[in-house]
C-alpha atoms as a PDB file:
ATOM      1  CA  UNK A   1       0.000   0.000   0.000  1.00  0.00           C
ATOM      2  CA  UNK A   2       2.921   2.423   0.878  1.00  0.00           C
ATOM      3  CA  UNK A   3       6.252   2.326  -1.304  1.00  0.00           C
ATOM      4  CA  UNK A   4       7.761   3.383   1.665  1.00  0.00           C
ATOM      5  CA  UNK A   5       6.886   1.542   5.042  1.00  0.00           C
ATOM      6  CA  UNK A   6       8.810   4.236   7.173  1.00  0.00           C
ATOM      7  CA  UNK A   7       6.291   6.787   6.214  1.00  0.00           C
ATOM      8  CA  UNK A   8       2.977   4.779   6.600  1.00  0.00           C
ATOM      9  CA  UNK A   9       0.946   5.251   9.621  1.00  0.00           C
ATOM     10  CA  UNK A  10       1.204   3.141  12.799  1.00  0.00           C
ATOM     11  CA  UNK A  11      -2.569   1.816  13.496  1.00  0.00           C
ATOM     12  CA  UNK A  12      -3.811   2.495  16.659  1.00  0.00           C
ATOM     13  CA  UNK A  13      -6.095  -0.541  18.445  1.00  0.00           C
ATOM     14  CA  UNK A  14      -8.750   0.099  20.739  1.00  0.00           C
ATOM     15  CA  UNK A  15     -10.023  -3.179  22.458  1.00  0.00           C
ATOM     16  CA  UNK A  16      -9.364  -5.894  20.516  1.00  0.00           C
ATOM     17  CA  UNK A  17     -12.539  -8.285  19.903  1.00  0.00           C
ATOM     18  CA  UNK A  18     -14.412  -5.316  21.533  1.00  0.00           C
ATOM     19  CA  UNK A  19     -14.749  -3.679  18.287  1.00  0.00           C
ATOM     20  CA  UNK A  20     -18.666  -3.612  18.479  1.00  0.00           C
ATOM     21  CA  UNK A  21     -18.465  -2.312  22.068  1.00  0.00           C
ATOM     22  CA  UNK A  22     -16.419   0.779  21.546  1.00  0.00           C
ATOM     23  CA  UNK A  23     -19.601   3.271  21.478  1.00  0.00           C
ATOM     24  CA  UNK A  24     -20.460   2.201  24.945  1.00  0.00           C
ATOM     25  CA  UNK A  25     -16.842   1.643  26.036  1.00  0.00           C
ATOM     26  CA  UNK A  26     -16.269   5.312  24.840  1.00  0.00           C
ATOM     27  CA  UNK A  27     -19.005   6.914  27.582  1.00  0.00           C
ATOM     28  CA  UNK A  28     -17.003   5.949  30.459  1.00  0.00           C
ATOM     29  CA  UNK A  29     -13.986   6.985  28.974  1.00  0.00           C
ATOM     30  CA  UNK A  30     -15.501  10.280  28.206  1.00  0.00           C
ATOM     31  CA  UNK A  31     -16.722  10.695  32.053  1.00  0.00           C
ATOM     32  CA  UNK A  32     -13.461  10.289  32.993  1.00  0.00           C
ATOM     33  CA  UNK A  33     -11.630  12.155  30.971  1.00  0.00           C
ATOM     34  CA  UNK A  34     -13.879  14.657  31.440  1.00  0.00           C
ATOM     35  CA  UNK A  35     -13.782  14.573  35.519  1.00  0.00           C
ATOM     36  CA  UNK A  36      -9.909  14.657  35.161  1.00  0.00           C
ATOM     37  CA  UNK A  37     -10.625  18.294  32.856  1.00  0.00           C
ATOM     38  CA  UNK A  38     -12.962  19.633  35.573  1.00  0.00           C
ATOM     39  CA  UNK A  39     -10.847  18.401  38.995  1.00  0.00           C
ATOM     40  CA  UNK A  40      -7.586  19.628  37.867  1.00  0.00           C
ATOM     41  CA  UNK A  41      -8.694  22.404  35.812  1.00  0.00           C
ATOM     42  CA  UNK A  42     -10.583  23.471  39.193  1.00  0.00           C
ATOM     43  CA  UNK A  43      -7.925  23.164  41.023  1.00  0.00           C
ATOM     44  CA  UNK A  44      -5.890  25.001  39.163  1.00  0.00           C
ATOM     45  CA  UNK A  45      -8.550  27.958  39.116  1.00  0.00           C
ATOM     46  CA  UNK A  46      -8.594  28.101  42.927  1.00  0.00           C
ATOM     47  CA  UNK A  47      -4.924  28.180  43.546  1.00  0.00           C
ATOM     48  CA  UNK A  48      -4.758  30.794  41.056  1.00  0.00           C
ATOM     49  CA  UNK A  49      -7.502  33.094  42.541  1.00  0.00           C
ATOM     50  CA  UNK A  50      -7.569  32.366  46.031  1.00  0.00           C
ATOM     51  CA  UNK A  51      -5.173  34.523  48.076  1.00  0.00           C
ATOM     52  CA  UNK A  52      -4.820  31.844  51.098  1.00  0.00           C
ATOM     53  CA  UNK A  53      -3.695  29.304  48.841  1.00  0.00           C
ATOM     54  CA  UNK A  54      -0.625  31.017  47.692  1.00  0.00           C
ATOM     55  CA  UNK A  55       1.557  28.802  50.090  1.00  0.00           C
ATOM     56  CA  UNK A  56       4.519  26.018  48.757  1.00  0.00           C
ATOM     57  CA  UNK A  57       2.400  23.291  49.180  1.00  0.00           C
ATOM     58  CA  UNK A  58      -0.128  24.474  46.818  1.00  0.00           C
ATOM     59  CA  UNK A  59       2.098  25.819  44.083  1.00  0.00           C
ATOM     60  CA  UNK A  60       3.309  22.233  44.062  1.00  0.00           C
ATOM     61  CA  UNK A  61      -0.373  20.877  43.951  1.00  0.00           C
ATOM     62  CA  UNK A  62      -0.672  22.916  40.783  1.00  0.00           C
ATOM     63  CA  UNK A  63       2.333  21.680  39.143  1.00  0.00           C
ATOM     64  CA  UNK A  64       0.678  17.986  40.025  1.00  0.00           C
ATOM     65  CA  UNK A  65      -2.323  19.044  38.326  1.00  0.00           C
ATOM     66  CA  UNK A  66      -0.779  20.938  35.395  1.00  0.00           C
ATOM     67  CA  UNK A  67       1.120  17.751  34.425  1.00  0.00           C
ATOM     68  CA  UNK A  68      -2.067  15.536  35.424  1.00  0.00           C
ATOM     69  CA  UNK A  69      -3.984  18.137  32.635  1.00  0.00           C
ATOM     70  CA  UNK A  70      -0.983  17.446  29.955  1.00  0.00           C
ATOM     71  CA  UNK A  71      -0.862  13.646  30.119  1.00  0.00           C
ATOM     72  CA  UNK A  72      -4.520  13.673  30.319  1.00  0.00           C
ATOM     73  CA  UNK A  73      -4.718  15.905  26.657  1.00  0.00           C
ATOM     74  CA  UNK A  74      -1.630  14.457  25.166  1.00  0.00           C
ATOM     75  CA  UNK A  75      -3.526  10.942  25.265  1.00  0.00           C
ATOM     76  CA  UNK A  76      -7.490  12.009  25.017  1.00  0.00           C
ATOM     77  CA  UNK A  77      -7.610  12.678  21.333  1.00  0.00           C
ATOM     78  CA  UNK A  78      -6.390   9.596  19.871  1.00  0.00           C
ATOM     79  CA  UNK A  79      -7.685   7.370  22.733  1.00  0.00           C
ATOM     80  CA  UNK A  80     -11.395   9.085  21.862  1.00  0.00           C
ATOM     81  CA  UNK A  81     -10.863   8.874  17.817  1.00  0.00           C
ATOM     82  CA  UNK A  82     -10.262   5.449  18.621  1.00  0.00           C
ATOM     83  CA  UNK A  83     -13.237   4.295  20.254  1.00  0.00           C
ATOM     84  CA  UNK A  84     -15.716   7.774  18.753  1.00  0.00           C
ATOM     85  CA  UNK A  85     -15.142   6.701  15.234  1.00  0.00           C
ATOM     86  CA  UNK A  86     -12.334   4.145  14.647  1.00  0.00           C
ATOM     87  CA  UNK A  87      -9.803   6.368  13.464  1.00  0.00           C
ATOM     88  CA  UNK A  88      -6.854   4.674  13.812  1.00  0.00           C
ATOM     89  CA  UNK A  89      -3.987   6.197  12.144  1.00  0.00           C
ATOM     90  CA  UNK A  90      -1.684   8.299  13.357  1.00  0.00           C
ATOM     91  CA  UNK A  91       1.245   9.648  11.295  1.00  0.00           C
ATOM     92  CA  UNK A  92       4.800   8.775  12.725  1.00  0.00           C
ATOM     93  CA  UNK A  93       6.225  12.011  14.015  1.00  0.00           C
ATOM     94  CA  UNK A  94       2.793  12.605  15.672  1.00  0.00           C
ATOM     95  CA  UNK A  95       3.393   9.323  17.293  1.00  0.00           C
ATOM     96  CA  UNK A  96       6.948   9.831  18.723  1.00  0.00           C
ATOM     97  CA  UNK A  97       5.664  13.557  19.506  1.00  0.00           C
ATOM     98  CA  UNK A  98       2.546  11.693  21.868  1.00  0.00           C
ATOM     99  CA  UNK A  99       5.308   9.408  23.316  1.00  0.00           C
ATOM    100  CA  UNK A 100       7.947  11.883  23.711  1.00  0.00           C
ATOM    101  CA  UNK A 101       4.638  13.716  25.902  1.00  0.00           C
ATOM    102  CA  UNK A 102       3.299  10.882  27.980  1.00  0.00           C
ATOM    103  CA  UNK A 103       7.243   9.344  29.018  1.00  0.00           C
ATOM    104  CA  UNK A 104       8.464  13.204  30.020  1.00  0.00           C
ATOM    105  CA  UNK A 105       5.296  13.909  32.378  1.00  0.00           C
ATOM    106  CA  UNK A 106       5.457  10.344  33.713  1.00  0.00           C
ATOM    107  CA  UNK A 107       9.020  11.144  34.951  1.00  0.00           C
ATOM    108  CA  UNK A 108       7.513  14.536  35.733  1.00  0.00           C
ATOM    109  CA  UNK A 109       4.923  13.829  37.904  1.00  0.00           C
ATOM    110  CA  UNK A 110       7.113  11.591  40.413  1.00  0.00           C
ATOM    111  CA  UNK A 111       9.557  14.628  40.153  1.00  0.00           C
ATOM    112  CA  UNK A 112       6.158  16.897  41.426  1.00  0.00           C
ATOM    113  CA  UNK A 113       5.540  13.922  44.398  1.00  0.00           C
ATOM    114  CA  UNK A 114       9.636  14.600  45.402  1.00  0.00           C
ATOM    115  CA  UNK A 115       9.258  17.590  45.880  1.00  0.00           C
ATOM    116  CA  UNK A 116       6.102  17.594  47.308  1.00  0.00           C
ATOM    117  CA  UNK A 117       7.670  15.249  50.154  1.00  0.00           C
ATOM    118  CA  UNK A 118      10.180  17.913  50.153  1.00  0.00           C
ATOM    119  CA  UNK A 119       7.731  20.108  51.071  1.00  0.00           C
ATOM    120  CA  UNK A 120       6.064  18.435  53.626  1.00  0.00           C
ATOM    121  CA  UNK A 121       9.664  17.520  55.504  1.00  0.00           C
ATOM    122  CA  UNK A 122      10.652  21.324  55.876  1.00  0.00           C
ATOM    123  CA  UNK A 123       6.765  22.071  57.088  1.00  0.00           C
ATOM    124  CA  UNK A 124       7.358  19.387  59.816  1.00  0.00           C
ATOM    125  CA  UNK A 125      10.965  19.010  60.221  1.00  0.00           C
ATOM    126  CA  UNK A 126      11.786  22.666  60.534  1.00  0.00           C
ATOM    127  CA  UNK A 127       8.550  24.629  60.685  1.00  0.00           C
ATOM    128  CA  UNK A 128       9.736  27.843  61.859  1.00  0.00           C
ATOM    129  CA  UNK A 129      11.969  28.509  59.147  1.00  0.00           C
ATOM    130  CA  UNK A 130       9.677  26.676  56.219  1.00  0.00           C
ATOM    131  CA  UNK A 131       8.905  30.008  54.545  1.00  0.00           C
ATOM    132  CA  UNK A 132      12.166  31.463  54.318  1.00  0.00           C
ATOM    133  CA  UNK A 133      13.363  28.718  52.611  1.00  0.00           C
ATOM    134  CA  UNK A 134      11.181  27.799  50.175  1.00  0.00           C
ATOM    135  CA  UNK A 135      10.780  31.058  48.858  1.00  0.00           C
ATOM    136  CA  UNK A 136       8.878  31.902  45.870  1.00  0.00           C
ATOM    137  CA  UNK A 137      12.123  31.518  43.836  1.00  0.00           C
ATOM    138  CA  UNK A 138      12.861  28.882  45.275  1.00  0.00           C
ATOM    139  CA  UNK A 139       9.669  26.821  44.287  1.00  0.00           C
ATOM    140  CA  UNK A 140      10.117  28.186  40.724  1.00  0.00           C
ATOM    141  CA  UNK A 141      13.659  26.803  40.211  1.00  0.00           C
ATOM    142  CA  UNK A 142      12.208  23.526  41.980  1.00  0.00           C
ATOM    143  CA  UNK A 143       9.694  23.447  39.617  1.00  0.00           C
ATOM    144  CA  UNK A 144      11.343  24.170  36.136  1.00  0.00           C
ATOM    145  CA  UNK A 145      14.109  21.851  37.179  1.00  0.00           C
ATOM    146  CA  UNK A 146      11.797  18.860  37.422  1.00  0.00           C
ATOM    147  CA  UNK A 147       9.643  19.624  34.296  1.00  0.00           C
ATOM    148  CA  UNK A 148      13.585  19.967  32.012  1.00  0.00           C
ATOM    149  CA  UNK A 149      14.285  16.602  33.868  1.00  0.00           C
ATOM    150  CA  UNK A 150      11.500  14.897  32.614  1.00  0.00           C
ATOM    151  CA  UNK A 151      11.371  16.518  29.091  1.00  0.00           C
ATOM    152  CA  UNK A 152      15.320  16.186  28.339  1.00  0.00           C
ATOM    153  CA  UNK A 153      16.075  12.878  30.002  1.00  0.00           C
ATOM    154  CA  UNK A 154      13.498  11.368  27.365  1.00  0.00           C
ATOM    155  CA  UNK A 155      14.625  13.261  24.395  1.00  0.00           C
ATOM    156  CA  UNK A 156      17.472  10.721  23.203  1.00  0.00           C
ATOM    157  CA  UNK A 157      15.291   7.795  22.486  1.00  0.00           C
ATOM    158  CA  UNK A 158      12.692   9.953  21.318  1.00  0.00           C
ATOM    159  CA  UNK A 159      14.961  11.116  19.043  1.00  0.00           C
ATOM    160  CA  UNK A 160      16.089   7.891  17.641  1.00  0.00           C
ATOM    161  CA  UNK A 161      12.792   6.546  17.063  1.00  0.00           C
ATOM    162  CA  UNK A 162      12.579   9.413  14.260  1.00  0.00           C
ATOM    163  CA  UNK A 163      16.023   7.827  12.190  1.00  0.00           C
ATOM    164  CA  UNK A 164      14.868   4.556  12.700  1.00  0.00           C
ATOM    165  CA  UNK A 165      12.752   2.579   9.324  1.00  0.00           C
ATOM    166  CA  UNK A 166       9.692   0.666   9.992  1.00  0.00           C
ATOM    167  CA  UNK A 167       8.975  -2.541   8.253  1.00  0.00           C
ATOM    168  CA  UNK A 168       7.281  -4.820  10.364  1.00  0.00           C
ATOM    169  CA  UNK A 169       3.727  -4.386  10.946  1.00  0.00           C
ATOM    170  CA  UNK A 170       2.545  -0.883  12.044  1.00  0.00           C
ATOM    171  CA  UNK A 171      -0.164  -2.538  14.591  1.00  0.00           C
ATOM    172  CA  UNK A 172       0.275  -0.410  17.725  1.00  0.00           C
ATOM    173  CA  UNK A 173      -1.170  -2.486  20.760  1.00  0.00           C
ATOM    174  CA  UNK A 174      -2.885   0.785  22.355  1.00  0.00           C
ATOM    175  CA  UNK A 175      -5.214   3.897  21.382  1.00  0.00           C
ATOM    176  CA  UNK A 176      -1.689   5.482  21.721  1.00  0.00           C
ATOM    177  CA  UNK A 177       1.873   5.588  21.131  1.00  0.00           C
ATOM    178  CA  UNK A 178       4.551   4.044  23.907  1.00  0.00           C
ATOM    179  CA  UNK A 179       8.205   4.301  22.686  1.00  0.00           C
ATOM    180  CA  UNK A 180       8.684   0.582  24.051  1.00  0.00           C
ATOM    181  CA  UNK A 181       6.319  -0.907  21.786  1.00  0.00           C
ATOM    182  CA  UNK A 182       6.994   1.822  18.589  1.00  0.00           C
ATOM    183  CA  UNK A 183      10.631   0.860  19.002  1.00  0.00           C
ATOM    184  CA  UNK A 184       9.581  -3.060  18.609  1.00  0.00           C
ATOM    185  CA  UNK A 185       8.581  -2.562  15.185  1.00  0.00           C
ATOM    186  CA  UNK A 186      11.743  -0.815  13.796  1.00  0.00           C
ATOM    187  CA  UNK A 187      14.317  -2.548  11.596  1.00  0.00           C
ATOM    188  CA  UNK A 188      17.149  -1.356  13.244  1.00  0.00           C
ATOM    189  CA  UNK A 189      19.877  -2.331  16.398  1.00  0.00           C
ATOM    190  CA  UNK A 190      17.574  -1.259  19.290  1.00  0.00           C
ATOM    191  CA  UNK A 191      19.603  -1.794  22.262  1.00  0.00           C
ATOM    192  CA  UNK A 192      20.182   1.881  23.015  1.00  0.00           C
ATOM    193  CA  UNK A 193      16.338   2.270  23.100  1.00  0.00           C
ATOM    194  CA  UNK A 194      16.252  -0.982  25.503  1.00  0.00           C
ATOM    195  CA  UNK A 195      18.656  -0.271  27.992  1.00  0.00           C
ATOM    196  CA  UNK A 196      18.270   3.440  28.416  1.00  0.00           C
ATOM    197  CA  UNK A 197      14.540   3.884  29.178  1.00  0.00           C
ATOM    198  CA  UNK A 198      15.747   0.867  32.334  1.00  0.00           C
ATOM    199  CA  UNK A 199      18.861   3.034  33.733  1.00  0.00           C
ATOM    200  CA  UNK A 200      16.368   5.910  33.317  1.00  0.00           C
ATOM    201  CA  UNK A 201      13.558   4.978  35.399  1.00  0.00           C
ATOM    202  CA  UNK A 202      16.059   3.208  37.933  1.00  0.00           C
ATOM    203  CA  UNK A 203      17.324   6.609  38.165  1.00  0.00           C
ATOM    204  CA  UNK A 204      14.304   9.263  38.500  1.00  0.00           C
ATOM    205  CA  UNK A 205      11.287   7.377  39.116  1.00  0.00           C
ATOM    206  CA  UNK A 206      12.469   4.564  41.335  1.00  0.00           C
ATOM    207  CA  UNK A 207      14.949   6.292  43.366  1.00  0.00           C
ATOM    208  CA  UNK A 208      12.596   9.499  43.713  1.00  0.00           C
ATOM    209  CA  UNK A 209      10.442   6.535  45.512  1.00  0.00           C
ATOM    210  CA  UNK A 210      13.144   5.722  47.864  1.00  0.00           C
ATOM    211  CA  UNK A 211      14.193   9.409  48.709  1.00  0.00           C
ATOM    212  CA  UNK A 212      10.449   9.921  49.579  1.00  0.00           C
ATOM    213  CA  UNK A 213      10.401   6.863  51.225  1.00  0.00           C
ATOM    214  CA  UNK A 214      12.891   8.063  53.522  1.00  0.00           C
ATOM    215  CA  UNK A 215      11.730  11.328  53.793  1.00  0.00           C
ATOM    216  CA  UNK A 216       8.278   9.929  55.400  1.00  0.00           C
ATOM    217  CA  UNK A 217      10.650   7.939  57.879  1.00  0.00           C
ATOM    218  CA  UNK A 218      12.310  10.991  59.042  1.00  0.00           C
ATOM    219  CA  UNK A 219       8.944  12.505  59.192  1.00  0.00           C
ATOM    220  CA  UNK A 220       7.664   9.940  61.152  1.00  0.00           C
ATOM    221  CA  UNK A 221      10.359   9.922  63.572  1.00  0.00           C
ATOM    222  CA  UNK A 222       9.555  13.865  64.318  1.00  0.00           C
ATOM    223  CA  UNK A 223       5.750  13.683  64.416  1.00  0.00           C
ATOM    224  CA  UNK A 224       6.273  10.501  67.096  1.00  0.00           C
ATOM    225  CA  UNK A 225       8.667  12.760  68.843  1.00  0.00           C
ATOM    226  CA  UNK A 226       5.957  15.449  69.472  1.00  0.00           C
ATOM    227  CA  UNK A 227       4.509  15.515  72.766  1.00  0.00           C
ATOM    228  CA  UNK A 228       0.964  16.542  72.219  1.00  0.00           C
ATOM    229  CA  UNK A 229      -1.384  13.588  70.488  1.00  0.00           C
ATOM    230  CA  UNK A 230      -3.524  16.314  69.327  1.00  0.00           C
ATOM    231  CA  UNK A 231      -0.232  17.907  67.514  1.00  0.00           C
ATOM    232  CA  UNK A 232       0.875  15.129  66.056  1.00  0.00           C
ATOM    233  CA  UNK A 233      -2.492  14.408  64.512  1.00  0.00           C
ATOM    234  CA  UNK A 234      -2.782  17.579  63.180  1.00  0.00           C
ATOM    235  CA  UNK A 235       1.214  17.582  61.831  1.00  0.00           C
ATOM    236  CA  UNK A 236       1.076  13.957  60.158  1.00  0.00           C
ATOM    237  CA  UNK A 237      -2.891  14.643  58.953  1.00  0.00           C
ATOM    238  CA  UNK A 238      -1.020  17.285  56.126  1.00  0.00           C
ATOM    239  CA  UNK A 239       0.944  14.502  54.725  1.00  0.00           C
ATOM    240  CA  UNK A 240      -2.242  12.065  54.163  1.00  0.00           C
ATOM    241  CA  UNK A 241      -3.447  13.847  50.676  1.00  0.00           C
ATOM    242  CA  UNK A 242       0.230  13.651  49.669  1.00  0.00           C
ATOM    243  CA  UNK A 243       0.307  10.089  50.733  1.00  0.00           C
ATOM    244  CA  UNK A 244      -2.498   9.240  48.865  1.00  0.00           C
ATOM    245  CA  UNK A 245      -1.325  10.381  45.633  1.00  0.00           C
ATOM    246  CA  UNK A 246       2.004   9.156  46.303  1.00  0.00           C
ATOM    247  CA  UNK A 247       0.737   5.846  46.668  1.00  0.00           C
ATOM    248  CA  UNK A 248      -1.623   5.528  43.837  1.00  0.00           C
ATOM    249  CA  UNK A 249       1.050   7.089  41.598  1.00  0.00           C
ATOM    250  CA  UNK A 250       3.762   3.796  42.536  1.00  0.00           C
ATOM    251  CA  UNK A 251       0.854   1.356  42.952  1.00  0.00           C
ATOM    252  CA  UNK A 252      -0.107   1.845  39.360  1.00  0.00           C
ATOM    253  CA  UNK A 253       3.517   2.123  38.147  1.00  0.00           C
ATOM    254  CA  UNK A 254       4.788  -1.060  39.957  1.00  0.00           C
ATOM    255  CA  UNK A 255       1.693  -3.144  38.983  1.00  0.00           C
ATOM    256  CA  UNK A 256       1.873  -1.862  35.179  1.00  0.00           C
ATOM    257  CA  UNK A 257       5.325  -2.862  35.197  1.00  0.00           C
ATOM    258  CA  UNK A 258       4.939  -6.673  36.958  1.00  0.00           C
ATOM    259  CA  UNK A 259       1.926  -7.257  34.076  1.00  0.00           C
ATOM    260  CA  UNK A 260       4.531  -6.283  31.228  1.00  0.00           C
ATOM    261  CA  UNK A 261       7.178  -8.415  32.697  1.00  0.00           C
ATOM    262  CA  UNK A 262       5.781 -11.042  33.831  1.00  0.00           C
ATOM    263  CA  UNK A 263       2.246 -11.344  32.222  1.00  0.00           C
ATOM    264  CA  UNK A 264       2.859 -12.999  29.451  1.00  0.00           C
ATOM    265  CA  UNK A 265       0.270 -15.293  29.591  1.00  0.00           C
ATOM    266  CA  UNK A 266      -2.330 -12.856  30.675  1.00  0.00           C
ATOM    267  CA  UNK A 267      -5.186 -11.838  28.138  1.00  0.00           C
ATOM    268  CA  UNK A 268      -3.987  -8.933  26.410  1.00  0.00           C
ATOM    269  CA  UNK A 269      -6.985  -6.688  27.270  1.00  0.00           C
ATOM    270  CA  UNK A 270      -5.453  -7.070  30.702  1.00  0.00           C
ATOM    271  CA  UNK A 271      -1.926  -5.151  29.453  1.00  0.00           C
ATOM    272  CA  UNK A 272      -4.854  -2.754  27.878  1.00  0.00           C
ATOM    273  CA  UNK A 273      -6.789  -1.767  30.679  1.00  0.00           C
ATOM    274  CA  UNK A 274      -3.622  -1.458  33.329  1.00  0.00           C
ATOM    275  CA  UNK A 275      -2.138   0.834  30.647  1.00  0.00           C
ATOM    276  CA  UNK A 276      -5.368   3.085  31.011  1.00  0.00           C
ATOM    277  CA  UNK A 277      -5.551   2.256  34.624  1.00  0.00           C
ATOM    278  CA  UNK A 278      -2.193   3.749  34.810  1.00  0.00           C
ATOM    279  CA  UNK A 279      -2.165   6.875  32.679  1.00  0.00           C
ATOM    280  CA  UNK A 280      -6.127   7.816  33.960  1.00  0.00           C
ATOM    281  CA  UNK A 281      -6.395   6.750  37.721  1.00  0.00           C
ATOM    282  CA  UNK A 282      -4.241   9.262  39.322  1.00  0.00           C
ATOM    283  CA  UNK A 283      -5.107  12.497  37.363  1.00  0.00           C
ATOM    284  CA  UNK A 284      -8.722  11.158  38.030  1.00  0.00           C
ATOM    285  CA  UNK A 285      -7.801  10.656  42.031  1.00  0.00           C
ATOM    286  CA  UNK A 286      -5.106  13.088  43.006  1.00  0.00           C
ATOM    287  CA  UNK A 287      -7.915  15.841  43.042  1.00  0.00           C
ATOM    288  CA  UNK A 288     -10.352  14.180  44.380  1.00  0.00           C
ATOM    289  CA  UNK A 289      -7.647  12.785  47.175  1.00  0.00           C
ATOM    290  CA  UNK A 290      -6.766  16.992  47.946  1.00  0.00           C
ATOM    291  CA  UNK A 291     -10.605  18.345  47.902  1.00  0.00           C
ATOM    292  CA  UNK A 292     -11.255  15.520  50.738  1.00  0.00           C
ATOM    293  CA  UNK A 293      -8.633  15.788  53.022  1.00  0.00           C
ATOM    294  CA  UNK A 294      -7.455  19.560  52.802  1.00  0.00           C
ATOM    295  CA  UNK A 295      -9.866  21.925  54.648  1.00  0.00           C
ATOM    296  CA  UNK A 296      -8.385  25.131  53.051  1.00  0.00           C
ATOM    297  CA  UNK A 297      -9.486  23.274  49.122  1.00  0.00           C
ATOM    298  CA  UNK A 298     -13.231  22.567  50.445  1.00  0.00           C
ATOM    299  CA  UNK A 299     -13.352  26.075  51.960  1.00  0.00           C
ATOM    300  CA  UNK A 300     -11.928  27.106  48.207  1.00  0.00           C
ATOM    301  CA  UNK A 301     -14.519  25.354  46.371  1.00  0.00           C
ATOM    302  CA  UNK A 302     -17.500  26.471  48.611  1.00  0.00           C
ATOM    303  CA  UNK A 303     -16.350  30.023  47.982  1.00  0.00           C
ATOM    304  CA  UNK A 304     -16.139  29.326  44.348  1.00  0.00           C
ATOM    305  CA  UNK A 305     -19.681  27.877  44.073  1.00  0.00           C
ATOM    306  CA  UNK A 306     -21.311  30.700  46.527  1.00  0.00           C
ATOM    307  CA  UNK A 307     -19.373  33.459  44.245  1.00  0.00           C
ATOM    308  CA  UNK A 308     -20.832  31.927  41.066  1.00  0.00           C
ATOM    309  CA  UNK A 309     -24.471  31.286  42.736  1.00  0.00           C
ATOM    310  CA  UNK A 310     -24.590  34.799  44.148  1.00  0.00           C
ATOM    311  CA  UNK A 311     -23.212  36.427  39.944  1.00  0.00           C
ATOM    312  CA  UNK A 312     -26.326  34.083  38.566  1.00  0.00           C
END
C-alpha cells in the first residue's frame, strides 16, 4: 500500500474483539476524561484566585495538576478517535511527539511527588523557618528543574525513534503511542532504546520513591517525637493527601510494570486496561484525594460555588 513503510501510519487498536463495544466503552472513557478536565482544571482555578492558597504546598499541587492536565490531553484525542469513530492512524512524528509527551510527564509527575515530600519535611521538620526557605524563587527553580528533567532525560530515544525505518507491521497495541512498543517494530539495532529507558527509570522514578520513602521515615520519627497527640495528629494529617497520591502514583507504576514483565500469559486486554488504569487513575484521584482531606481546598470550592451562585 505504501512504497515506503517508514512513512505509513502506525494503526492504533482500541479493544481488541471489543470492536462492536467501543460506542459504549467510549461513555465511560468520556466521564473520565472529562472529571480529570474539571478536577484539575478546578484546582488550578482556585490556587490561582484564592489569596490563602498562595503557600509552597499548593504551588506544588498545581504543578501535580498541570502535568495531570498534559498527560490527560496528550492521550485524550487519539484514545477518543479510537473508540468515537475508529480512526486509527496516526502519522509517525505525531506518534513519537505523543510518546515523547506521555514518558516526560510520567518522569515529571514523580519529580512533582519529590518535591512535594520535600515540602512536607521542611513544614514538619523545621517549621519555623519553612517560609524562608522555600521562597517563591525557590519553588520556581524547583519546579522548572523537574519539568527539564523529565522533558530532556526522554529526548534521546525519542529522538532515535525518528532515524529509525519501519517494516514490520505498524499494529500499535494501544489507542496510543509508547516508545517501548513503537521501538519493537523498527528494523534497526535497538539496544540503546532498551537499555536506556531501564537506567532511566532506575534513576528518577524509582529512586525518587526511595528518597520519599525516607523522607516519610524521618517525618515519622519527628511527628512521634511530638509531645501533644492532638499535635501530632494535626502535623502527620497534612501529609495524608500527599500520601495518597504518592501511593496511587507507585501502585499503578509497579503493577503496570509486573503485568509487562511477567504477564505474558495474561489476556492482552489485561496489558490494555492497566495501561489506562495507569495513565487515567491518578489524574482522576489526586484531586479528588486533595478536595477531601485539605480543609483550606473545600473552603476554596464552597467560595467558588457561593461566588458563582450569588453572579447568577
Amino acid at each position: 500500500m505504501w512504497t515506503n513503510m517508514s512513512t505509513a501510519p502506525f494503526l492504533l487498536t482500541g479493544f481488541p474483539g471489543l470492536e462492536a463495544f467501543h460506542h459504549w466503552i467510549s461513555i465511560p472513557f468520556f466521564a473520565v476524561y472529562f472529571s480529570i478536565l474539571l478536577g484539575n482544571g478546578t484546582l488550578l482555578c482556585l490556587i490561582k484566585d484564592d489569596h490563602s492558597l498562595h503557600e509552597p504546598m499548593y504551588y506544588f499541587l498545581a504543578m501535580l495538576a498541570a502535568s495531570d492536565l498534559m498527560v490527560t490531553l496528550t492521550t485524550m484525542p487519539t484514545v477518543m478517535g479510537v473508540l468515537w469513530v475508529n480512526y486509527r492512524k496516526i502519522n509517525p512524528g505525531a506518534c513519537f511527539l505523543q510518546a515523547y509527551f506521555i514518558h516526560s510527564l510520567s518522569i515529571v509527575e514523580s519529580g512533582i511527588l519529590l518535591v512535594m515530600a520535600y515540602d512536607r519535611f521542611i513544614a514538619i521538620r523545621n517549621p519555623l523557618r519553612y517560609t524562608s526557605i522555600l521562597t517563591n524563587t525557590r519553588i520556581v527553580k524547583l519546579g522548572v528543574a523537574v519539568f527539564m528533567r523529565g522533558f530532556i532525560s526522554i529526548m534521546p530515544v525519542i529522538i532515535r525513534l525518528f532515524s529509525f525505518s519501519y517494516c514490520h507491521s505498524h499494529i500499535l497495541a494501544h489507542a496510543f503511542c509508547l516508545h517501548q512498543e513503537v521501538m519493537k517494530l523498527a528494523c534497526a539495532d535497538i539496544t540503546f532504546n532498551r537499555l536506556y529507558p531501564v537506567i532511566l527509570v532506575c534513576l528518577t522514578v524509582f529512586l525518587d520513591a526511595l528518597i520519599i520513602l525516607f523522607s516519610y521515615v524521618l517525618i515519622l520519627k519527628t511527628v512521634m517525637g511530638i509531645a501533644s497527640g492532638e499535635e501530632r495528629a494535626k502535623a502527620f494529617n497534612t501529609c495524608i493527601s500527599h500520601i495518597g497520591c504518592v501511593l496511587i502514583f507507585y501502585v499503578t507504576v509497579i503493577g503496570l510494570s509486573f503485568i509487562h514483565r511477567f504477564g505474558k500469559n495474561v489476556p492482552p486486554v489485561v496489558h490494555i486496561v492497566m495501561s489506562y488504569v495507569y495513565f487515567l487513575f491518578p489524574p482522576l484521584m489526586n484531586p479528588i484525594i486533595y478536595s477531601i482531606k485539605t480543609k483550606q481546598i473545600q473552603n476554596g470550592i464552597i467560595r467558588l460555588l457561593s461566588k458563582h451562585r450569588f453572579r447568577s
